[in-house]
N, C-alpha and C. Protein backbone atom coordinates (compact mmCIF):
# COMPACT_ATOMS: atom_id res chain seq x y z
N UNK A 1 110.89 109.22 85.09
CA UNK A 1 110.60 108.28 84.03
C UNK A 1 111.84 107.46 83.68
N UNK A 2 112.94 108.28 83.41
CA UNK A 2 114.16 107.21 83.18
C UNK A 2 114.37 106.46 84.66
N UNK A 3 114.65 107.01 85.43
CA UNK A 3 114.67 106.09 86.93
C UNK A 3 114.13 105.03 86.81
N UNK A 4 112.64 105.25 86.08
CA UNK A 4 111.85 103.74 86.41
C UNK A 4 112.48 102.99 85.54
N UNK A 5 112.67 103.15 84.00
CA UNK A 5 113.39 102.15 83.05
C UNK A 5 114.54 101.62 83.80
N UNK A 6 115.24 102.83 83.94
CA UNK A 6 116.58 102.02 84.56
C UNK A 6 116.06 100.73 85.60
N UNK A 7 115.25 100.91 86.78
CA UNK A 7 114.91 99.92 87.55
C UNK A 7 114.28 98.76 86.91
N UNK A 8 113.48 98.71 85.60
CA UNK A 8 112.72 97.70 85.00
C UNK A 8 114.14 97.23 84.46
N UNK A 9 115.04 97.79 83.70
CA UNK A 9 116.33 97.10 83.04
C UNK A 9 116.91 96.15 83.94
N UNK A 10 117.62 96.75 84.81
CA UNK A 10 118.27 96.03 86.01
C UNK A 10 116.98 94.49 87.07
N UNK A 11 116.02 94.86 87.11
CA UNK A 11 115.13 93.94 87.55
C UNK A 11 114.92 92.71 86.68
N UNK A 12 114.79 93.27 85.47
CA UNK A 12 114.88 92.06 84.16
C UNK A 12 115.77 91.19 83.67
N UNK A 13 116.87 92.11 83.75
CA UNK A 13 118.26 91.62 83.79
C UNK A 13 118.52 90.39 84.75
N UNK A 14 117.90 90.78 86.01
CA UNK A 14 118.31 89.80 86.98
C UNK A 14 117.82 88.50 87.47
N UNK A 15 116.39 89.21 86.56
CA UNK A 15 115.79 87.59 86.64
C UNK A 15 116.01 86.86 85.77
N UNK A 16 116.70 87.68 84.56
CA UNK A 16 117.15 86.96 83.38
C UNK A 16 118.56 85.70 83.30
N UNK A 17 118.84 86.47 84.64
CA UNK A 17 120.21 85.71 84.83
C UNK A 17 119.85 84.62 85.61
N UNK A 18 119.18 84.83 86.89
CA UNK A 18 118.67 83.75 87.72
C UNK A 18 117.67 82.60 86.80
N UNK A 19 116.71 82.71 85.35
CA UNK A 19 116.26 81.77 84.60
C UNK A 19 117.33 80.89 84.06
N UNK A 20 118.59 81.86 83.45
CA UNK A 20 119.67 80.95 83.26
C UNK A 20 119.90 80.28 83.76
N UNK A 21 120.55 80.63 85.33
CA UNK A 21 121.32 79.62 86.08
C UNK A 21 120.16 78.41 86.58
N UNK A 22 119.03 78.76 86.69
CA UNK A 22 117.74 77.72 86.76
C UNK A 22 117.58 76.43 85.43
N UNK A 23 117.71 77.13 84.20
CA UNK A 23 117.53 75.95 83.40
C UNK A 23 118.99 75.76 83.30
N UNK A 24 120.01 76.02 83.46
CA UNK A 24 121.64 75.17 83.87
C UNK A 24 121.60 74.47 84.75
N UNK A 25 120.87 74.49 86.21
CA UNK A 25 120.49 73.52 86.94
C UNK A 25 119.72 72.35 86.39
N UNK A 26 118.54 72.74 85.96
CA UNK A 26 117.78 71.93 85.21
C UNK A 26 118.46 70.76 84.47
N UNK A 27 119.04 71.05 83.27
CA UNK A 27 119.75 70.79 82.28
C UNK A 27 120.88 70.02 82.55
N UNK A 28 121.72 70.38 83.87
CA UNK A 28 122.58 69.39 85.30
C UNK A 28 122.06 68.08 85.21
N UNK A 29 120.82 68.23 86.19
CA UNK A 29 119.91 67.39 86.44
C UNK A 29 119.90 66.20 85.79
N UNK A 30 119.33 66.57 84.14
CA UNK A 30 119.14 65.91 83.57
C UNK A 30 120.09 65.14 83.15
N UNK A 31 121.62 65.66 83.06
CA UNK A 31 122.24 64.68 82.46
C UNK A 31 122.94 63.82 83.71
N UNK A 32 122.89 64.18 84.43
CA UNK A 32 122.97 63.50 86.34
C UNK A 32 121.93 62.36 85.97
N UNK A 33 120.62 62.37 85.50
CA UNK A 33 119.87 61.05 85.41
C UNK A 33 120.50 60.22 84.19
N UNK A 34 121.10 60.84 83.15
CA UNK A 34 121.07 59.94 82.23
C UNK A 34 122.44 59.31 82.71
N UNK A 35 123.60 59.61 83.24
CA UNK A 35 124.36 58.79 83.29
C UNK A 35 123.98 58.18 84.30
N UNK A 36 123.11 58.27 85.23
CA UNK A 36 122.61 56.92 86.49
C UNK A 36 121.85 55.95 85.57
N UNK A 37 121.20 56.38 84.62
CA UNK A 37 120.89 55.41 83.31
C UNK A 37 121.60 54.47 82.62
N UNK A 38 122.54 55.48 82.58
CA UNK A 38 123.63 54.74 82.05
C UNK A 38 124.70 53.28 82.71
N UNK A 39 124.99 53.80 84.19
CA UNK A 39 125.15 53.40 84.78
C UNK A 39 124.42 51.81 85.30
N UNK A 40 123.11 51.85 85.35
CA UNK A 40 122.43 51.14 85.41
C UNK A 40 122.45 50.30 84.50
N UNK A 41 122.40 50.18 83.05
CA UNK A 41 122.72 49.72 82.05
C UNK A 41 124.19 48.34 81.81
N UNK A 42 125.11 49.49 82.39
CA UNK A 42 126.59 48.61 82.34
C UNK A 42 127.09 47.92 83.39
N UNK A 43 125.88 48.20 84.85
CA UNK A 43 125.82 47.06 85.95
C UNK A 43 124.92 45.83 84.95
N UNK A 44 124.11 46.23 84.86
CA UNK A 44 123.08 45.01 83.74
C UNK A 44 123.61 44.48 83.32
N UNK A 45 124.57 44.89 82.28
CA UNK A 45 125.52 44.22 81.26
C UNK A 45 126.59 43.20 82.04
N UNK A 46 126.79 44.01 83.21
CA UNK A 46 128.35 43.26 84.42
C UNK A 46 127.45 41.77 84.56
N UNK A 47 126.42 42.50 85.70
CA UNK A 47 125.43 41.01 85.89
C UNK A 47 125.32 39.93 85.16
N UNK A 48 124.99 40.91 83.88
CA UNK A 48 124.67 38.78 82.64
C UNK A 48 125.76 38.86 82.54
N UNK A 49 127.26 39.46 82.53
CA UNK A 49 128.58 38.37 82.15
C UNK A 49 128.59 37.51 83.27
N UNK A 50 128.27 37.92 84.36
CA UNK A 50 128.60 37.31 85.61
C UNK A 50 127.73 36.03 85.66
N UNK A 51 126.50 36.12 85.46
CA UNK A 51 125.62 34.92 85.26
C UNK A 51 125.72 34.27 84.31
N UNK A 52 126.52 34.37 83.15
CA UNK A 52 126.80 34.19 81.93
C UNK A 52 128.03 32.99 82.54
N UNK A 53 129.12 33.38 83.41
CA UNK A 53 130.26 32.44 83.67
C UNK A 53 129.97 31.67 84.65
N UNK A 54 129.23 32.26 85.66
CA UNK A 54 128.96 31.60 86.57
C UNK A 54 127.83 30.00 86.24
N UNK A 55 127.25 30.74 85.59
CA UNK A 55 125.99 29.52 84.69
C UNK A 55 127.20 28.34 83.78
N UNK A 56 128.26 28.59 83.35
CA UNK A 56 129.08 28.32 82.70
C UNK A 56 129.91 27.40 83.61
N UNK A 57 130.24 27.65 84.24
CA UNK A 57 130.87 27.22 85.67
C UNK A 57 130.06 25.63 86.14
N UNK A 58 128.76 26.28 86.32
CA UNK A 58 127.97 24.96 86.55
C UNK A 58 127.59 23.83 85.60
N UNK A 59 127.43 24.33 84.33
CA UNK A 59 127.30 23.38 83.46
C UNK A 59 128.88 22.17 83.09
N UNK A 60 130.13 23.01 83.33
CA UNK A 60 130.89 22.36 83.15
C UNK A 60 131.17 21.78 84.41
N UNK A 61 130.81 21.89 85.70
CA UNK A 61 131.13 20.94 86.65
C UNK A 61 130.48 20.06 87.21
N UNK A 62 128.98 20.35 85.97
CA UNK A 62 127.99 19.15 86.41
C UNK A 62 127.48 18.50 84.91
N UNK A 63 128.21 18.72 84.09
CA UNK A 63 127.81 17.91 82.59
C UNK A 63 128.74 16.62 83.05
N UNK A 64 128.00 15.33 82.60
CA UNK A 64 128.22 14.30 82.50
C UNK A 64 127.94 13.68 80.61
N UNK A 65 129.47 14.06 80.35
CA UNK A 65 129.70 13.61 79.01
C UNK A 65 129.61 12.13 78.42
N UNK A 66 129.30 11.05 79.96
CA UNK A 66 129.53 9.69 79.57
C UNK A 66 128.13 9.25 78.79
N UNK A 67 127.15 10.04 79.16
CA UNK A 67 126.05 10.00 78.40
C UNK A 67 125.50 10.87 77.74
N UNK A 68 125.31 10.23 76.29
CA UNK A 68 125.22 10.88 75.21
C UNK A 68 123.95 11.56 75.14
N UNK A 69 123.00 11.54 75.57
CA UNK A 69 121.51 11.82 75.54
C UNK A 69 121.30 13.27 76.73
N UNK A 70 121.99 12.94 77.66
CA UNK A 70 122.00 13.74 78.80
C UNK A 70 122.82 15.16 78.53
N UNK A 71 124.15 14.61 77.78
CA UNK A 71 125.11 15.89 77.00
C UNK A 71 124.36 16.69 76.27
N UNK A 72 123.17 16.06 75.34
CA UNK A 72 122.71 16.64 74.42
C UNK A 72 121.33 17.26 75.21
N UNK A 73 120.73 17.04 75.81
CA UNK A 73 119.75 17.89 76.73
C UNK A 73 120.53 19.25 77.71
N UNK A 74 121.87 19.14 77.69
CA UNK A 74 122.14 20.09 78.87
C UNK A 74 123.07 20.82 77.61
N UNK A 75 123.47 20.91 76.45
CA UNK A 75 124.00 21.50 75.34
C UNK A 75 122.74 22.46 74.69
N UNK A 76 121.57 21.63 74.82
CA UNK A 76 120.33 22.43 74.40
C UNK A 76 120.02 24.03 75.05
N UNK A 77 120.12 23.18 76.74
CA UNK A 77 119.45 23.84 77.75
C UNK A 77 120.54 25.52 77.65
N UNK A 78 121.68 24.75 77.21
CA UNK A 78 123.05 25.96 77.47
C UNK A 78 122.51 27.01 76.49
N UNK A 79 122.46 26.53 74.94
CA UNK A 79 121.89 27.24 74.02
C UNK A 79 120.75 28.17 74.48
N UNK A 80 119.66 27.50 74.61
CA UNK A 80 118.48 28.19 74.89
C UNK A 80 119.25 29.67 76.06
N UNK A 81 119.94 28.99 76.83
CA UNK A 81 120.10 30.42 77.87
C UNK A 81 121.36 31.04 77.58
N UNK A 82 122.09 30.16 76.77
CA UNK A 82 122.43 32.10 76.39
C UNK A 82 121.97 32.58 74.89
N UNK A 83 121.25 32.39 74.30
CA UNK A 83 120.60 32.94 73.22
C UNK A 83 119.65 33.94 74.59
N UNK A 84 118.97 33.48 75.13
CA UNK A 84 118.33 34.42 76.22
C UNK A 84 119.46 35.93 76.60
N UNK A 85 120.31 35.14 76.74
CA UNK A 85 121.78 35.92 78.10
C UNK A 85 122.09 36.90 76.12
N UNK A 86 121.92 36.40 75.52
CA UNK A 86 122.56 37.52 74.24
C UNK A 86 121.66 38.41 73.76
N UNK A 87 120.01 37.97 73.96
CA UNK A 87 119.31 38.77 73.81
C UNK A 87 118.96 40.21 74.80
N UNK A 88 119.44 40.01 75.61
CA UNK A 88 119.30 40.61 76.88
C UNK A 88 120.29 41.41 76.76
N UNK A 89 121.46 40.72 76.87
CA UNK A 89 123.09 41.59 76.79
C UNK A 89 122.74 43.05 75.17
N UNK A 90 121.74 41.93 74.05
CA UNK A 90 122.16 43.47 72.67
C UNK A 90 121.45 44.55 73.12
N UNK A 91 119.62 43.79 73.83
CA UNK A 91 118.99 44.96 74.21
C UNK A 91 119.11 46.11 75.04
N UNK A 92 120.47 45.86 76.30
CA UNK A 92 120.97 46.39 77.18
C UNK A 92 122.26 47.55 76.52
N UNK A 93 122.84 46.60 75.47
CA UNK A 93 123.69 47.52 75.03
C UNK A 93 123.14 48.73 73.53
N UNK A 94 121.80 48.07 73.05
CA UNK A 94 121.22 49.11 72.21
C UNK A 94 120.53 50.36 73.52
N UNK A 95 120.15 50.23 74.51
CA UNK A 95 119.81 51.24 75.26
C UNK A 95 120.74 52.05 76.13
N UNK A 96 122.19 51.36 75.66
CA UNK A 96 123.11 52.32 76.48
C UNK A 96 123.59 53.15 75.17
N UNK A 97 123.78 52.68 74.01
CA UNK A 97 123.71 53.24 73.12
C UNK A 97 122.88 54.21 72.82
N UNK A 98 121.49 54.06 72.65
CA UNK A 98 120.94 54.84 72.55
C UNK A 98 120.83 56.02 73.60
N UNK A 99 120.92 56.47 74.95
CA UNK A 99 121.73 57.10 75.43
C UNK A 99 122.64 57.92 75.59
N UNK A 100 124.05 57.69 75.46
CA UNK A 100 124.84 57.99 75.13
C UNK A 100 124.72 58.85 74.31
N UNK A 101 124.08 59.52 73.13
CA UNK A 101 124.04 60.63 72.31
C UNK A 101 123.06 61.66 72.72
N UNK A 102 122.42 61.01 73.95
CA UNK A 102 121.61 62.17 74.79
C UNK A 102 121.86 62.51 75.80
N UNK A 103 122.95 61.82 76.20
CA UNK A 103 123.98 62.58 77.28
C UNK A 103 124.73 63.51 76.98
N UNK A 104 125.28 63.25 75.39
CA UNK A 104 126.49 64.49 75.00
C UNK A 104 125.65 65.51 74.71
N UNK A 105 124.33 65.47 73.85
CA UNK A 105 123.42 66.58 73.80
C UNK A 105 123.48 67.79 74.98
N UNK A 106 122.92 66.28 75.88
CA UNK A 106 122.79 67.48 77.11
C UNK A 106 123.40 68.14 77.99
N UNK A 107 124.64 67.35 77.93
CA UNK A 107 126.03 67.82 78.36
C UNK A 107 126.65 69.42 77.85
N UNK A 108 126.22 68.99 76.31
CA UNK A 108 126.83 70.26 75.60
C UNK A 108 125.85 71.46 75.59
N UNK A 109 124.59 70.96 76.07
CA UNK A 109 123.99 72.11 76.05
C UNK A 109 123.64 72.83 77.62
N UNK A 110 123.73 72.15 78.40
CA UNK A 110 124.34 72.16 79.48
C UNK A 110 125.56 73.36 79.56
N UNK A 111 126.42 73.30 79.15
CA UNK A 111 127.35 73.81 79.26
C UNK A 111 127.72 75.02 78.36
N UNK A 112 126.45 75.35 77.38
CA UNK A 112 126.05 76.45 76.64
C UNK A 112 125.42 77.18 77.37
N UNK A 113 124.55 76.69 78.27
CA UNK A 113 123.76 77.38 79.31
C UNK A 113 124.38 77.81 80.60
N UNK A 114 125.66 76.90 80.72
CA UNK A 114 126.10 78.03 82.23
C UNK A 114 127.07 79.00 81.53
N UNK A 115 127.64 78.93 80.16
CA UNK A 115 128.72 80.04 79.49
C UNK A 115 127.55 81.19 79.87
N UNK A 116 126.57 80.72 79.15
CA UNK A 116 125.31 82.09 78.82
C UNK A 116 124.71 82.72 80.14
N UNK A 117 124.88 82.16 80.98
CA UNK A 117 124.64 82.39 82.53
C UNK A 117 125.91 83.34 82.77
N UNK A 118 126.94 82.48 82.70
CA UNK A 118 127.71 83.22 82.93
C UNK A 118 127.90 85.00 82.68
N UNK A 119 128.09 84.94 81.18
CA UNK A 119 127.94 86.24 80.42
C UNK A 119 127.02 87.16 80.54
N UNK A 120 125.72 86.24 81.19
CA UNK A 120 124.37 87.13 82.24
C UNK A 120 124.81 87.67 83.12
N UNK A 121 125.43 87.08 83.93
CA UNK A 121 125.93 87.97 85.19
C UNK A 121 127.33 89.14 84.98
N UNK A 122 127.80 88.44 84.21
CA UNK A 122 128.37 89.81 83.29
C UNK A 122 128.05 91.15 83.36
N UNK A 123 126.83 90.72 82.01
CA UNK A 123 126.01 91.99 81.71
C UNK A 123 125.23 92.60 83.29
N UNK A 124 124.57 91.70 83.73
CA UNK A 124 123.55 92.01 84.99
C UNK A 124 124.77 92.63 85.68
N UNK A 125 125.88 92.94 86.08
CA UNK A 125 127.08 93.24 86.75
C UNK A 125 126.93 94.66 85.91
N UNK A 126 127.22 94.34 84.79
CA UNK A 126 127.47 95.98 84.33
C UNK A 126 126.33 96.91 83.95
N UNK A 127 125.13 96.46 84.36
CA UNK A 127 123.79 97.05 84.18
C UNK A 127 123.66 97.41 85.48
N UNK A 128 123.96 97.26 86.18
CA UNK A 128 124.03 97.47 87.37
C UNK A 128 124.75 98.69 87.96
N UNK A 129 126.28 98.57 87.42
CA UNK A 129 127.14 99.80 87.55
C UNK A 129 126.42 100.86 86.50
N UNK A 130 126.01 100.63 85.82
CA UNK A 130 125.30 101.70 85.01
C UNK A 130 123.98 102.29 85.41
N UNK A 131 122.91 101.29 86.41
CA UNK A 131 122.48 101.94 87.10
C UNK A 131 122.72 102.90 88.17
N UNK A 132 123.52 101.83 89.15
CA UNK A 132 124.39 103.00 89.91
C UNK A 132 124.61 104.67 89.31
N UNK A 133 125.19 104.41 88.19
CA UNK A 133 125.88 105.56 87.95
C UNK A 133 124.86 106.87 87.57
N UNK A 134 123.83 106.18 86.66
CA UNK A 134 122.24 106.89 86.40
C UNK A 134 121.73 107.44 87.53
N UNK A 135 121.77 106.50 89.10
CA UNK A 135 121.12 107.01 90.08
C UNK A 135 122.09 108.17 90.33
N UNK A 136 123.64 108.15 90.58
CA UNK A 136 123.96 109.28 90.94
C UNK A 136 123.78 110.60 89.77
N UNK A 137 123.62 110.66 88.93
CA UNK A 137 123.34 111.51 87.96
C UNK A 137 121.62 111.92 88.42
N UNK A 138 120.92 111.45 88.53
CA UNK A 138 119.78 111.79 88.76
C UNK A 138 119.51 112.40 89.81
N UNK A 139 120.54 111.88 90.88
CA UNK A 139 120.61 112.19 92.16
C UNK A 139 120.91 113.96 91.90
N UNK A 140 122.25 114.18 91.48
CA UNK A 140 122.97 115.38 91.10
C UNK A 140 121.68 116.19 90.52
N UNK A 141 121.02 115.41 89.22
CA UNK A 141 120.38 116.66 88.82
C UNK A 141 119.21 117.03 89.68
N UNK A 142 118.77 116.33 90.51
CA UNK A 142 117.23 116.44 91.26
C UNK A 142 117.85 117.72 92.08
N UNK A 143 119.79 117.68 92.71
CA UNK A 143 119.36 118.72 93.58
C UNK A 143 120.16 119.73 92.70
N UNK A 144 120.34 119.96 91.39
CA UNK A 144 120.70 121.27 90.47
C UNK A 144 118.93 122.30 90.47
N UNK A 145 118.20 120.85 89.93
CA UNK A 145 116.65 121.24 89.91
C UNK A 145 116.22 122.00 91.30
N UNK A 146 116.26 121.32 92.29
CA UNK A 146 115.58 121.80 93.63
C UNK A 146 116.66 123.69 93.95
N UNK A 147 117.48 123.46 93.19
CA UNK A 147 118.49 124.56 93.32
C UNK A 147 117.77 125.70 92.05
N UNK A 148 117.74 125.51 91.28
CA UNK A 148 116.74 125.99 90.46
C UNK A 148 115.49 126.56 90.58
N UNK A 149 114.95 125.59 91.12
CA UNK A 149 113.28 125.91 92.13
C UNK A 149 113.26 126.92 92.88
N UNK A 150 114.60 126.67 93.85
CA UNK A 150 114.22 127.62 94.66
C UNK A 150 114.65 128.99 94.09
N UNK A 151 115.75 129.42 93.54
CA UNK A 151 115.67 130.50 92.55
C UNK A 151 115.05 131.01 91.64
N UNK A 152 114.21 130.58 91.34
CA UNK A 152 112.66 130.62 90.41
C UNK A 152 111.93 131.20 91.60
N UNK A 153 111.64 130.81 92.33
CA UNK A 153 110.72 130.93 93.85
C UNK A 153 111.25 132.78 94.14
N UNK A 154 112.51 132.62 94.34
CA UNK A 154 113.14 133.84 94.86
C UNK A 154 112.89 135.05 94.04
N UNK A 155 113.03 134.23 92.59
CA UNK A 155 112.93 135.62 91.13
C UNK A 155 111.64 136.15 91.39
N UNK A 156 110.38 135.00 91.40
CA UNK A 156 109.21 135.78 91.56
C UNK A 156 108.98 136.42 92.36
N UNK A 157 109.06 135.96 93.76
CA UNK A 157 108.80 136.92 95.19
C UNK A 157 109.54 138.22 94.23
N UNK A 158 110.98 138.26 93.77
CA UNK A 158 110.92 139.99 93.52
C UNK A 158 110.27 140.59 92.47
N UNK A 159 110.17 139.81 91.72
CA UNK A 159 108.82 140.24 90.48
C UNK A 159 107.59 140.73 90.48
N UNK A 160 107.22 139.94 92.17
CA UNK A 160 106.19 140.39 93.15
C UNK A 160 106.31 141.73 93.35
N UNK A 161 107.17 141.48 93.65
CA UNK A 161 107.34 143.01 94.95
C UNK A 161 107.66 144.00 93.71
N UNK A 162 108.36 143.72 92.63
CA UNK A 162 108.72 144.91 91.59
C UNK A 162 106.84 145.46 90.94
N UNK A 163 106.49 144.37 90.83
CA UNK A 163 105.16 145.07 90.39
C UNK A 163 104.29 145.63 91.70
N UNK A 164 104.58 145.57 92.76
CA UNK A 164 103.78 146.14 93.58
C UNK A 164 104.36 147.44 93.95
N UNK A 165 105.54 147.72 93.78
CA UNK A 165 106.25 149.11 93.95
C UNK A 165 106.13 150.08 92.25
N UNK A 166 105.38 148.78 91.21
CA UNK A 166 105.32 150.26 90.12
C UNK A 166 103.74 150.72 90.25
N UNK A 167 102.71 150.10 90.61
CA UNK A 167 101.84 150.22 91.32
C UNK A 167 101.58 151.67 91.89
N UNK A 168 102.09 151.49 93.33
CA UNK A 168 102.40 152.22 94.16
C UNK A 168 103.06 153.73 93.27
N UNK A 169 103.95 153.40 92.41
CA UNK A 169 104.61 154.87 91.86
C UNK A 169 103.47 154.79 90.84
N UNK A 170 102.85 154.08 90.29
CA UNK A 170 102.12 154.67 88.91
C UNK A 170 101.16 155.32 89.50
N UNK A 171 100.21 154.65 90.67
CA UNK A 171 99.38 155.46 91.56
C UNK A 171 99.77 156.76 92.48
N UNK A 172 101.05 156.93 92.48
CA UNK A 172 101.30 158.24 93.08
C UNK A 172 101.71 159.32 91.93
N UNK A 173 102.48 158.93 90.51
CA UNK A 173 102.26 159.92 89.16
C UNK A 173 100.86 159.89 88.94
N UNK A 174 100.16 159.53 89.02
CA UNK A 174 98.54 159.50 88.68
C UNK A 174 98.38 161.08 87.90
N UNK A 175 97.90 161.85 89.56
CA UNK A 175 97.99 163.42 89.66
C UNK A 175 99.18 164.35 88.84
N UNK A 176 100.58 163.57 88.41
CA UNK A 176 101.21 164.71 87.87
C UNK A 176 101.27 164.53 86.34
N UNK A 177 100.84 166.06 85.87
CA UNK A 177 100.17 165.40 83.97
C UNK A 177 101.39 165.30 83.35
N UNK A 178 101.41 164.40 82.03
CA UNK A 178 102.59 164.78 81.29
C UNK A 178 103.20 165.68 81.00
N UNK A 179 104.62 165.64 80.88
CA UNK A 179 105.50 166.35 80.34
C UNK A 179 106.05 166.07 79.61
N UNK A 180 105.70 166.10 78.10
CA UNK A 180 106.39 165.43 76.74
C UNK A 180 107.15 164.07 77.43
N UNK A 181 108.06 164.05 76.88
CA UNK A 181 108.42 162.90 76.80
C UNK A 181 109.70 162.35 77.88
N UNK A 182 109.61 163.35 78.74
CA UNK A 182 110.28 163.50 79.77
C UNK A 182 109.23 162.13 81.45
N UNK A 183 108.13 162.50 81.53
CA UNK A 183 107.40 162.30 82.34
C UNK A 183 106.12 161.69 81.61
N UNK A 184 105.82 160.20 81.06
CA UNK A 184 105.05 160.11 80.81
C UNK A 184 103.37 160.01 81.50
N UNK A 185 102.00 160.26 80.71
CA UNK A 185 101.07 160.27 81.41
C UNK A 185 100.98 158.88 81.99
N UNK A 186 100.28 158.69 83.26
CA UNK A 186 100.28 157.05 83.58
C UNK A 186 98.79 156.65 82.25
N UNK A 187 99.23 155.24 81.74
CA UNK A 187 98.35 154.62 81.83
C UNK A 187 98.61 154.31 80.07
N UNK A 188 99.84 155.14 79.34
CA UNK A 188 100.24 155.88 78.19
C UNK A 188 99.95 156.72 77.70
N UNK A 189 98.90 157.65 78.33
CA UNK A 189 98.03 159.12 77.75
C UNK A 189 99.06 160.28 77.29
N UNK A 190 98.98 160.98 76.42
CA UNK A 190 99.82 162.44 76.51
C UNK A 190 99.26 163.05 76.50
């Protein structure tokens, strides 16, 4: 019966440790996507500066300031796109923002989970030597027991044989009658 606990302890233990290191993988994972999220985000952001100067670039090497009407259609056009290029740039940087505090989440919990993994294999390490040590104890007593057994075994065979030799003498005093208290009658008669 203890044998088996001990084996359910140590079996539990170990899958207990291997769930750890599973949701520490997990939990990896996840913050492995959020900074490719992230990542993704602050290429976005690179891109519209880049289209941002580059667009900039063209307007100043193709605005023709000699006309006043034409300045003011391509001053419009500039407006309109980067009010676009700024709307784009806050929404990019509210979602890296927003982010960012679910990376450290998971980072930190992340890293609560491989300590606790860790300290699993710990314990699963020393549940282990403690099984070990149970098995040799059990081991020891199974053969004190089997040592036991068989001396139990041995006592009776002569317990056997002692009652079959008073037997034998009570059936051979049978015939001789008491003699006070010297020679009792068989059977307790006087």
């Amino acid at each position: 019966m203890r044998y088996d606990k001990r084996l359910l302890c140590t079996f539990v233990t170990k899958w207990m440790g291997w769930l750890a290191a599973v949701l520490a993988a997990v939990l990896l994972a996840l913050v492995l996507v959020a900074i490719q999220k992230g990542l993704r985000v602050q290429h976005s952001a690179h891109t519209v500066v880049s289209d941002l100067r580059t667009t900039n670039q063209f307007f100043s090497q193709r605005a023709d300031f000699s006309a006043p009407a034409a300045a003011q259609r391509q001053v419009e056009q500039l407006e309109v796109l980067l009010t676009q290029l700024n709307t784009t740039g806050a929404a990019d940087t509210d979602q890296l923002a927003g982010l960012l505090p679910d990376m450290r989440s998971l980072l930190a919990a992340g890293q609560g989970d491989v300590t606790i993994a860790g300290r699993l294999r710990t314990v699963a390490t020393t549940l282990q030597g403690g099984a070990a040590s149970l098995h040799r104890i059990a081991a020891d007593a199974n053969t004190t027991v089997t040592g036991v057994d068989d001396q139990l075994a041995v006592a009776i065979d002569l317990v056997g044989r002692l009652n079959t030799e008073l037997r034998r003498t009570t059936t051979k005093l049978a015939p001789i009658p008491a003699q006070d208290a010297i020679i009792p009658a068989p059977g307790g008669a006087r």
